[in-house]
Protein backbone atom coordinates (compact mmCIF):
# COMPACT_ATOMS: atom_id res chain seq x y z
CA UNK A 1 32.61 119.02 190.43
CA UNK A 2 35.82 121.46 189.89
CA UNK A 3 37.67 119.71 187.17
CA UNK A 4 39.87 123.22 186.73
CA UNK A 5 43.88 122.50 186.22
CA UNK A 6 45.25 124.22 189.26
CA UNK A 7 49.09 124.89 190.14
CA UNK A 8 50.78 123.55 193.39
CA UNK A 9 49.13 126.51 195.59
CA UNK A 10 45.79 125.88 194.24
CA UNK A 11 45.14 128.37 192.26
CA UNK A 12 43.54 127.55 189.03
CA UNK A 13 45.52 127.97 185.61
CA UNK A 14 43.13 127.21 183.23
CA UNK A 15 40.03 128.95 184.18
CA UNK A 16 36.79 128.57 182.33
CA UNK A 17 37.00 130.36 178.51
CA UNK A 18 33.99 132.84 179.93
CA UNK A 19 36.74 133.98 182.28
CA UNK A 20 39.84 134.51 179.66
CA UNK A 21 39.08 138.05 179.84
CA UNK A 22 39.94 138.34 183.48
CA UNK A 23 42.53 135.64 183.65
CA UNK A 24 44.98 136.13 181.29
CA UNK A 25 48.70 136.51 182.13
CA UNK A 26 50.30 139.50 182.74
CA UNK A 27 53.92 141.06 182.34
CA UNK A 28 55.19 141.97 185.48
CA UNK A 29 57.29 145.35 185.69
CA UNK A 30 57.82 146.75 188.82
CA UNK A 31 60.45 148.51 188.15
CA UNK A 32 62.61 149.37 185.38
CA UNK A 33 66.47 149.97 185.93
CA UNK A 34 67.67 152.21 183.32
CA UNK A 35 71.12 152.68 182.76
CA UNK A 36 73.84 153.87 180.50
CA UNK A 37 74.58 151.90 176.94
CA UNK A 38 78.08 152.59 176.58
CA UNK A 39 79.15 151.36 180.04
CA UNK A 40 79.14 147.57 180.09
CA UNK A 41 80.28 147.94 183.68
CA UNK A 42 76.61 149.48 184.42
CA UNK A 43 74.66 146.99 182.46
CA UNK A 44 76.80 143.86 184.22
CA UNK A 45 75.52 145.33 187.36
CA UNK A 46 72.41 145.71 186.38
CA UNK A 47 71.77 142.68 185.56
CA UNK A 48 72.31 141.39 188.61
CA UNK A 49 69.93 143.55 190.14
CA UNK A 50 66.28 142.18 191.37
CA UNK A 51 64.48 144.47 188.32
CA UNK A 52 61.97 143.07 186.70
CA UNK A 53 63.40 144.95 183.65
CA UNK A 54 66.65 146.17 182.61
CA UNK A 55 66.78 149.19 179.52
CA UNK A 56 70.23 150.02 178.20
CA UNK A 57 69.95 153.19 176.86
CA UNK A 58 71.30 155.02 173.79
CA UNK A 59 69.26 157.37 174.09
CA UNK A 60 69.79 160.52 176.75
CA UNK A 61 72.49 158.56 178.85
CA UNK A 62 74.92 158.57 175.96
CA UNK A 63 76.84 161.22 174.99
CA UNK A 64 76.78 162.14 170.99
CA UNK A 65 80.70 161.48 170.63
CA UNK A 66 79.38 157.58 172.22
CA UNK A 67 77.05 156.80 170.31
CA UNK A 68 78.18 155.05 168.15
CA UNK A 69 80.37 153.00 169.61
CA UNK A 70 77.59 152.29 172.26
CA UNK A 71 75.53 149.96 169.88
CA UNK A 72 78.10 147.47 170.21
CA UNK A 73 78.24 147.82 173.84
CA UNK A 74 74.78 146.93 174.18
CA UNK A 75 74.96 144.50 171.40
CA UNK A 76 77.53 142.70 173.76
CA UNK A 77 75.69 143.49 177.29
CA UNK A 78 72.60 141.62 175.89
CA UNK A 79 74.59 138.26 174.32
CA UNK A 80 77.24 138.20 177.30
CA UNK A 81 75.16 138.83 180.15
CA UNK A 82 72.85 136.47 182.80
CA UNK A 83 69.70 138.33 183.47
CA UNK A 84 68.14 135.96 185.25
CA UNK A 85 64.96 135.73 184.00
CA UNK A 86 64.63 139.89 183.57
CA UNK A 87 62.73 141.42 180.83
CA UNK A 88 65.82 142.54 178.48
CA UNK A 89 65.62 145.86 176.52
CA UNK A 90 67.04 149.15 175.24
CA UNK A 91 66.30 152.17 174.13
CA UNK A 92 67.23 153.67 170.85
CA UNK A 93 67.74 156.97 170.10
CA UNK A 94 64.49 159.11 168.71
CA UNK A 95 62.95 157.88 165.27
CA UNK A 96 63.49 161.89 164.29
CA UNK A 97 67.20 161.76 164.56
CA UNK A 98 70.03 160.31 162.54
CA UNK A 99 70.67 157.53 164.75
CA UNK A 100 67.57 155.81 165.01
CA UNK A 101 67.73 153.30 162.08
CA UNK A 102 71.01 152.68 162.76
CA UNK A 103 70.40 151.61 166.42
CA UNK A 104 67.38 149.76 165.48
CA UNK A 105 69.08 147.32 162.60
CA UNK A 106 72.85 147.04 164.19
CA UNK A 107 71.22 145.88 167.86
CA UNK A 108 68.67 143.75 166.70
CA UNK A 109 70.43 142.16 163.90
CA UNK A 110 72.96 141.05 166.24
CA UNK A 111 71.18 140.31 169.73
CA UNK A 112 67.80 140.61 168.75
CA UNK A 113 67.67 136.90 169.79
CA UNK A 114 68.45 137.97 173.39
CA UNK A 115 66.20 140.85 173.42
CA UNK A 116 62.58 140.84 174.91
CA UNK A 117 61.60 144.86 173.75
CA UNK A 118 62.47 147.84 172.52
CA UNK A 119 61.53 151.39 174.25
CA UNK A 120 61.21 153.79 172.01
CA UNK A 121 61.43 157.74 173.27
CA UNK A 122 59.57 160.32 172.56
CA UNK A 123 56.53 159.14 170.87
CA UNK A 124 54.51 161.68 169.36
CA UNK A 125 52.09 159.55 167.47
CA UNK A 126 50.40 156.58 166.52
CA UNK A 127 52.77 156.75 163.42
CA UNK A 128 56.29 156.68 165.43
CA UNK A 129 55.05 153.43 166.88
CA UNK A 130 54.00 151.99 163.20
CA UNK A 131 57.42 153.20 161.61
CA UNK A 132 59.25 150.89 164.83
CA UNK A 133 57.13 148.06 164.55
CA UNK A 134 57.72 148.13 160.16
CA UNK A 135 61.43 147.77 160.50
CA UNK A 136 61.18 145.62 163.58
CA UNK A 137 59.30 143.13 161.51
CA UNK A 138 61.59 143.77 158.05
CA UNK A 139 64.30 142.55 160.30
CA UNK A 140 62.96 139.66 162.17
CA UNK A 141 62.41 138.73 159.07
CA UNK A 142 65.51 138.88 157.20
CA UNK A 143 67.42 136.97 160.26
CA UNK A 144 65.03 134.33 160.82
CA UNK A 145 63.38 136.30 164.42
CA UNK A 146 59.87 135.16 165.38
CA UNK A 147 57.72 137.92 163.58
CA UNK A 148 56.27 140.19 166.18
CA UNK A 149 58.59 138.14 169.40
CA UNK A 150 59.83 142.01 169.56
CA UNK A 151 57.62 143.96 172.17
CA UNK A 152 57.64 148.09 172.00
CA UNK A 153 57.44 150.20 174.74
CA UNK A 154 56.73 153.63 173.93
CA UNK A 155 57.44 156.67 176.15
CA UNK A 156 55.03 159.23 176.47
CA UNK A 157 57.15 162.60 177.23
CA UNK A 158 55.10 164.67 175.52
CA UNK A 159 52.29 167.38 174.86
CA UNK A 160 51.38 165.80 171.91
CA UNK A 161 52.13 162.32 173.04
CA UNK A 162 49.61 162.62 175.59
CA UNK A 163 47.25 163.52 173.78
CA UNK A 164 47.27 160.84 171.45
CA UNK A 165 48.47 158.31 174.28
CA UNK A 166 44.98 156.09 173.12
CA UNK A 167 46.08 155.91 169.47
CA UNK A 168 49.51 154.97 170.24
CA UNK A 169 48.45 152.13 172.97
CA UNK A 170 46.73 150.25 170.55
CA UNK A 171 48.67 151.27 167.00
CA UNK A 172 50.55 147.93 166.65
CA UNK A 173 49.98 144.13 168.56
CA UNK A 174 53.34 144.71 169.18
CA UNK A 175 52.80 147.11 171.63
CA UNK A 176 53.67 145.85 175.38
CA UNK A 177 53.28 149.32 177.50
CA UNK A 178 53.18 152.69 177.65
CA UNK A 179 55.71 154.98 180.28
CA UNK A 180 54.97 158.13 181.25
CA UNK A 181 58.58 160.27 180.98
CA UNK A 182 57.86 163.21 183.73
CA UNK A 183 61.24 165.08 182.82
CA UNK A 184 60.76 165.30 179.32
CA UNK A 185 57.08 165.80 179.29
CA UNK A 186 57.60 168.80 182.05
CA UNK A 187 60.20 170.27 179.81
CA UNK A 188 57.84 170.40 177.00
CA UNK A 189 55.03 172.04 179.00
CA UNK A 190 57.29 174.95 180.46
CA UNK A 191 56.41 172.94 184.32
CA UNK A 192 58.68 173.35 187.01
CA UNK A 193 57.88 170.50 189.37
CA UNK A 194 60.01 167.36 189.27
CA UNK A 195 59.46 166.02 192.93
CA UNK A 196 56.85 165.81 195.76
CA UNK A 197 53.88 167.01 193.57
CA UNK A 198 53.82 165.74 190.41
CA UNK A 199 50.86 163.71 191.18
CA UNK A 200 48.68 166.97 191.59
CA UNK A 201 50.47 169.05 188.48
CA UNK A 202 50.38 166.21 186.19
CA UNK A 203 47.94 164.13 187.07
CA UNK A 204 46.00 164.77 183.82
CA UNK A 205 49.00 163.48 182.10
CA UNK A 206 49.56 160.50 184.19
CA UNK A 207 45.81 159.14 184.37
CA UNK A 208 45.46 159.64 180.47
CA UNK A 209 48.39 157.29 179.80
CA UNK A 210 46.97 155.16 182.46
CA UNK A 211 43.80 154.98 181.01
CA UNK A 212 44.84 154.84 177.29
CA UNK A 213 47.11 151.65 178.18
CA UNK A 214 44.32 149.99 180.21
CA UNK A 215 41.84 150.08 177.17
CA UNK A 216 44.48 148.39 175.00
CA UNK A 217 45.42 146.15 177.85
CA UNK A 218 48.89 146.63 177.59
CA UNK A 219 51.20 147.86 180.74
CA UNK A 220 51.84 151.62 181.90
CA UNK A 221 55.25 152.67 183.96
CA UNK A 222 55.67 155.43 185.81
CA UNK A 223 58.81 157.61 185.46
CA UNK A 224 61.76 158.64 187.51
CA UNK A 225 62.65 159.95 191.19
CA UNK A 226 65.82 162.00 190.19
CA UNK A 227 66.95 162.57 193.97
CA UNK A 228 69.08 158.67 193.47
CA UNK A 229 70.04 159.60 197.50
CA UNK A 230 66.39 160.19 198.72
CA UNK A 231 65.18 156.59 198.73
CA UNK A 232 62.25 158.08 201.25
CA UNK A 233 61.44 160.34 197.74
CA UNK A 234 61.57 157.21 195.44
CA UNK A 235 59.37 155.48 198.06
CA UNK A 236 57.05 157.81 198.51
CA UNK A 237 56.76 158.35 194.44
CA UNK A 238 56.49 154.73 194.17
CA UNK A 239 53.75 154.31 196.36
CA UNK A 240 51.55 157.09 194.76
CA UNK A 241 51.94 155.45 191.37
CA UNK A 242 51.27 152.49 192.61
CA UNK A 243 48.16 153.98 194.19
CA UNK A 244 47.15 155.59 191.10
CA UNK A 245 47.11 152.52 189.02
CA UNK A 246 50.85 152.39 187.52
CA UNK A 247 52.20 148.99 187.23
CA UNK A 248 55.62 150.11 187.88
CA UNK A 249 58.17 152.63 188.36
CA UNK A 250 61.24 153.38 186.49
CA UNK A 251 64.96 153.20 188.22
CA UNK A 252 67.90 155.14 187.24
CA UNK A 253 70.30 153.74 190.13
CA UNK A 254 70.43 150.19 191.57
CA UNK A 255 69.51 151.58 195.21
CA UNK A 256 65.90 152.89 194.09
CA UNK A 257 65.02 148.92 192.51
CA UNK A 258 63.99 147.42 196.29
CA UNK A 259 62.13 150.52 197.05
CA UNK A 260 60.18 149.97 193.85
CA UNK A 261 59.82 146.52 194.15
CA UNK A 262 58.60 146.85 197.59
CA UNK A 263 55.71 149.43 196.91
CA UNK A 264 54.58 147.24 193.15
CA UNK A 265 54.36 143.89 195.60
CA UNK A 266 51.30 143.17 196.85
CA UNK A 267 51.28 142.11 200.63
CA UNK A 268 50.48 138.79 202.50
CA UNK A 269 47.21 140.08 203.37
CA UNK A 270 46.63 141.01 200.06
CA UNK A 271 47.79 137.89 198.53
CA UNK A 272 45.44 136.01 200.56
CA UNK A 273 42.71 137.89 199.97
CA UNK A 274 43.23 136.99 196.46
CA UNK A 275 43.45 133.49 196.56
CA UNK A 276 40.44 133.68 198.52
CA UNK A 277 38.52 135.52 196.08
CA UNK A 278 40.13 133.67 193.22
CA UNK A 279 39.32 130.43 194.43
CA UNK A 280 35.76 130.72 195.56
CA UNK A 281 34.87 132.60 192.32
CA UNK A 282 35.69 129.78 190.57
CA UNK A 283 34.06 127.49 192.96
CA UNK A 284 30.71 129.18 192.58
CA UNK A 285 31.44 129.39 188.49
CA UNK A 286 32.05 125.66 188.56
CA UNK A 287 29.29 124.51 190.92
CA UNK A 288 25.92 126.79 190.70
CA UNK A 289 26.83 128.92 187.33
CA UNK A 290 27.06 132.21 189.16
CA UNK A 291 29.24 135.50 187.88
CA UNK A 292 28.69 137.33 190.86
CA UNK A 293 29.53 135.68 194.40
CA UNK A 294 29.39 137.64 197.95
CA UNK A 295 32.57 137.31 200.29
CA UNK A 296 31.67 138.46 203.49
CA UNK A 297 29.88 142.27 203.10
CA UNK A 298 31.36 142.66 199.53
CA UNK A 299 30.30 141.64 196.53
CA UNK A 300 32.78 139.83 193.69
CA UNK A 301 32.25 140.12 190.19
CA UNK A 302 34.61 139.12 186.99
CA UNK A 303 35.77 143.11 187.08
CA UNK A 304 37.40 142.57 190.36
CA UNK A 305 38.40 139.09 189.66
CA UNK A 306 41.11 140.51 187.07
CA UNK A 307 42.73 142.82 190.22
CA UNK A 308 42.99 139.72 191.89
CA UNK A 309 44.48 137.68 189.39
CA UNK A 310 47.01 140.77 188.70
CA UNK A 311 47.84 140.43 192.53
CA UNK A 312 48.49 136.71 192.27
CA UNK A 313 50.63 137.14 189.29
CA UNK A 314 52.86 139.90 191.02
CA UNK A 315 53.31 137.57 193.62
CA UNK A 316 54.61 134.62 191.74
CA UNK A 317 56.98 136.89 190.50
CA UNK A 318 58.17 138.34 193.78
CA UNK A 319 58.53 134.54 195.08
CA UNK A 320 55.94 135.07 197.19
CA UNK A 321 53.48 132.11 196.18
């Protein structure tokens, strides 16, 4: 007998502790709207957008006279503002540069509350991500923050950064995902190519941070479609990433975040397949013992159970179960 919690769709919630492995939860980010941290204009709009994630930045979209002044922007975006459920972060300026601390301790003193992550650019090392995640905790601390609620993403626009993408997926538990910055990283490697194939010149780059996310089982964005016009560009980008294993796809203009969305959503057919696979596995778990299980001509086993549960967790977030 299956005595397995299940929600209202059937789908178990509390699967057997063998299976915790392949059924934990994950953070959905399709896509990531990026915009502008001195423009609280921007930010209002896009948090009304359907992204999973909004990042005000104070980073490249603000100009050095702004700066300043945009920390309290933000500060005021993130306590004001209805997100609607949206992951809520920003993006300080690099942990190389004068601004850094500053942007760290003045937003997260006052809205840290209201924040769910940090991004953090240009992340060289394992030991950019431990400097973050020191003051992160100093300050949680000192204004009564859960220790650690703080998640960091770190952006991985470099040589160097790629290469020691493994080391900085797993250099803190605070680490939520890695994102793959194509503009930056080009820059740095004297590349040219910014559109149609950037899948076939930087595909070393892109499955690396891939990989190096997936062993620490954290999440892995991919980066921008410049051409904001060209939503048959940001599709088509979209869809490779997805294809390649990204979880998502970062937005720089509120037009690009259905096109995103649509290509990080799993279909009905796909969904179903899922709750198929999902549901019998645990069946045949509950009732004969068995790990692997044969659906039709293909055979199920606990590595393909965690696509599946991925699938079924993208869907609950798109509204679609």
């Amino acid at each position: 007998m299956n005595t397995r919690a299940g929600d209202e769709h059937g789908v178990p919630t509390h699967p057997h502790p063998s299976q915790l492995v392949v059924a934990r939860e994950f953070v959905v980010r399709r896509s990531e709207l990026t915009c502008p941290g001195d423009s609280l204009k921007m930010m209002t709009k896009a948090a009304a957008t359907d992204a999973d994630q909004v990042m005000f930045d104070l980073e490249d979209a603000v100009a050095v006279s702004q700066k300043v002044a945009a920390r309290r922007a933000v500060v005021e975006a993130l306590s004001t503002l209805d997100f609607g459920g949206k992951l809520r972060t920003f993006r300080p300026n690099n942990v190389r540069t004068k601004y850094f601390y500053r942007d760290l301790i003045d937003v997260v003193e006052a809205a840290g509350e209201f924040l769910d992550g940090v991004v953090i650019p240009k992340v060289n090392g394992p030991e950019d991500v431990l400097f973050v995640d020191r003051l992160l905790a100093q300050i949680e601390e000192n204004v009564g923050l859960p220790l650690g609620g703080i998640r960091i993403e770190a952006l991985i626009e470099s040589a160097e950064g790629v290469l020691h993408a493994e080391q900085i997926a797993k250099a803190t538990p605070r680490m939520g995902g890695l994102v793959f910055g194509m503009v930056d990283f080009a820059g740095d490697i004297g590349a040219r190519e910014l559109g149609a194939e950037q899948f076939f010149y930087y595909n070393y780059a892109k499955a690396k941070t891939i990989t190096a996310a997936r062993a620490a089982d954290i999440t892995v964005v991919d980066g921008v479609t410049l051409a904001i016009r060209d939503l048959d560009a940001c599709r088509r980008d979209a869809t490779m990433a997805a294809r390649m294993g990204f979880d998502g796809k970062w937005a720089i203009h509120p037009s690009q975040v259905p096109v995103i969305n649509e290509a990080f959503t799993p279909t009905a057919e796909e969904i179903a397949k899922a709750r198929r696979i999902v549901e019998a596995y645990a069946q045949a778990d509950a009732e004969q013992g068995r790990g692997a299980i044969v659906i039709g001509d293909e055979m199920i086993d606990a590595a393909q159970l965690r696509v599946e549960w991925k699938t079924l967790a993208v869907a609950r977030k798109a509204g679609l179960l």
